[in-house]
Protein backbone atom coordinates (compact mmCIF):
# COMPACT_ATOMS: atom_id res chain seq x y z
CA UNK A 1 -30.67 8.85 13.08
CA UNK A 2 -27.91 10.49 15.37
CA UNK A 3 -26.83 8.33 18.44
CA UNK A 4 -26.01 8.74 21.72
CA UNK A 5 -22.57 8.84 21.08
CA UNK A 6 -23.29 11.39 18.27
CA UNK A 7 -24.79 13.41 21.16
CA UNK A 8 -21.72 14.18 23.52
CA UNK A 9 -20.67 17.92 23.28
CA UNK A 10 -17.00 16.71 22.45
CA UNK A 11 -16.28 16.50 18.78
CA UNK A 12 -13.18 13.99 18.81
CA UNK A 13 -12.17 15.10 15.26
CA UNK A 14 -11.98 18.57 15.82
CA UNK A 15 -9.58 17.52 18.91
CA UNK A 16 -7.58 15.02 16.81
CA UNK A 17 -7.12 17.77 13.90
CA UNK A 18 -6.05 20.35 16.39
CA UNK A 19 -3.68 17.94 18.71
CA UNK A 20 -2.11 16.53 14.96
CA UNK A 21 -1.61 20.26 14.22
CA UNK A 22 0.16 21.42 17.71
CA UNK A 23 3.63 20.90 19.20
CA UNK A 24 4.16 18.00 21.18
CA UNK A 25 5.58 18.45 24.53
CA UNK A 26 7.72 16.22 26.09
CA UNK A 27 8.42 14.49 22.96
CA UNK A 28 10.89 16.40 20.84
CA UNK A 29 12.30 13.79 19.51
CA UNK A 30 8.79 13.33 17.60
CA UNK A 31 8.32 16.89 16.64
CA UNK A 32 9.95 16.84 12.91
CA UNK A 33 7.89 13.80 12.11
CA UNK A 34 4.60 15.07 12.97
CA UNK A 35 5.80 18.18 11.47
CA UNK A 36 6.44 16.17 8.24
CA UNK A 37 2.80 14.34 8.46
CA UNK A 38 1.17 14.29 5.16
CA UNK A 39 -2.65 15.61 4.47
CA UNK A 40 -3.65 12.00 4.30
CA UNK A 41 -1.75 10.80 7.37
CA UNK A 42 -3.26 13.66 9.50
CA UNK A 43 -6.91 12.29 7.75
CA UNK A 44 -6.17 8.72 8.79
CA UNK A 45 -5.00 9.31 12.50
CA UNK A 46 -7.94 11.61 12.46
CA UNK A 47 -10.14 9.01 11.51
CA UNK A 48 -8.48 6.56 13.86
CA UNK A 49 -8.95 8.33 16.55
CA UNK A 50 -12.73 9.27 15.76
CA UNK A 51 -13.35 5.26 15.53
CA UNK A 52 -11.71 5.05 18.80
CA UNK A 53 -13.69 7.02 20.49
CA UNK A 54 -16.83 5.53 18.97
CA UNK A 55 -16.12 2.19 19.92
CA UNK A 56 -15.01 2.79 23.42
CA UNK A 57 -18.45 5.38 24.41
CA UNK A 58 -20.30 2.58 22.62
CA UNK A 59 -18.76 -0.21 24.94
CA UNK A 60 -18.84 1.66 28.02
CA UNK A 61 -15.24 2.15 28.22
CA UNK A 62 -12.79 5.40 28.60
CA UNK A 63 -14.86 7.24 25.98
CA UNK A 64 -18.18 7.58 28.53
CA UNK A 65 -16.44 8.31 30.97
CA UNK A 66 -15.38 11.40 29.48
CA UNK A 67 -17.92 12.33 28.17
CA UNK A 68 -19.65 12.25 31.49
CA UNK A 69 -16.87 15.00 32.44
CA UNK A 70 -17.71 18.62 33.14
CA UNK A 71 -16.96 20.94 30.41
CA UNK A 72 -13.44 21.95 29.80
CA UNK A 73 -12.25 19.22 31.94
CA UNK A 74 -14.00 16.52 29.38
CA UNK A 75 -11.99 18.36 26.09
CA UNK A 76 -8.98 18.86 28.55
CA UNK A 77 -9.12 14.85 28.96
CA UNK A 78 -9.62 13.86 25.92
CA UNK A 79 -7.18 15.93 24.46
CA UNK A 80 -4.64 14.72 26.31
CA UNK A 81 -5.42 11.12 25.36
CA UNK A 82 -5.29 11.90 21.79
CA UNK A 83 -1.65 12.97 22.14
CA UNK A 84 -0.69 9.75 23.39
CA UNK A 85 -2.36 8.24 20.36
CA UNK A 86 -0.41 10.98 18.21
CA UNK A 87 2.79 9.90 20.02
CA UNK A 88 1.76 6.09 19.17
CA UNK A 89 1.34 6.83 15.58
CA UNK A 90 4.35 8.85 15.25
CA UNK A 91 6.51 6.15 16.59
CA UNK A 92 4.84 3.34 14.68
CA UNK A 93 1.29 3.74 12.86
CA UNK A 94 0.85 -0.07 12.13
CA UNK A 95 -0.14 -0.48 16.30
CA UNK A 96 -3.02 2.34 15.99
CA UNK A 97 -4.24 0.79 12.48
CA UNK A 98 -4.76 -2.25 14.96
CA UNK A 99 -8.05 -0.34 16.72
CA UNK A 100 -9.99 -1.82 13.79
CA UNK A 101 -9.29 -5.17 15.82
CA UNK A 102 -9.61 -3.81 19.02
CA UNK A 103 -10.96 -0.30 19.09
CA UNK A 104 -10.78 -0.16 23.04
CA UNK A 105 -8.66 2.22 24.68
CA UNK A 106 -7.12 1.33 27.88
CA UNK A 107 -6.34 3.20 31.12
């Protein structure tokens, strides 16, 4: 049985897999390691980032809101966000592999 959060029109893994497989800018000095990220890395900050979102729609939190976004503006958002995870992981992936602890994203 799909749930609401299964609902949205975003698809937060498609995002992840896309924002994993673009340039970063800003951050150049990250570039050559996401570059070098390995199938499985990609999969597991994918996957990360899927539970994030999850957890925060389901709580109410950053997620929902959103979601609740118009259109383009609700990808544009969320893509965005998902870079600054990607940035996160590239510096250090042990603090995302924390979200299993404490899945909620903060502003």
């Amino acid at each position: 049985m799909k749930t609401p959060y299964d609902r949205i029109p975003l698809n937060p893994t498609i995002i992840a897999e896309t924002v994993a497989e673009q340039p970063l800018p800003g951050f150049s000095e990250l570039e050559d390691g996401r570059q070098r990220l390995t199938p499985d890395e990609v999969r597991e900050f994918v996957d990360l980032c899927e539970a994030r979102c999850r957890a925060s729609y389901e709580a109410n939190g950053l997620m929902l809101q959103i979601a609740q976004m118009p259109g383009e503006a609700a990808r544009d958002e969320l893509a965005y966000w998902i870079r600054q995870w990607l940035v996160s992981y590239l510096r250090d992936p042990r603090e995302l592999r924390r979200w299993k602890e404490d899945p909620q994203p903060q502003k």
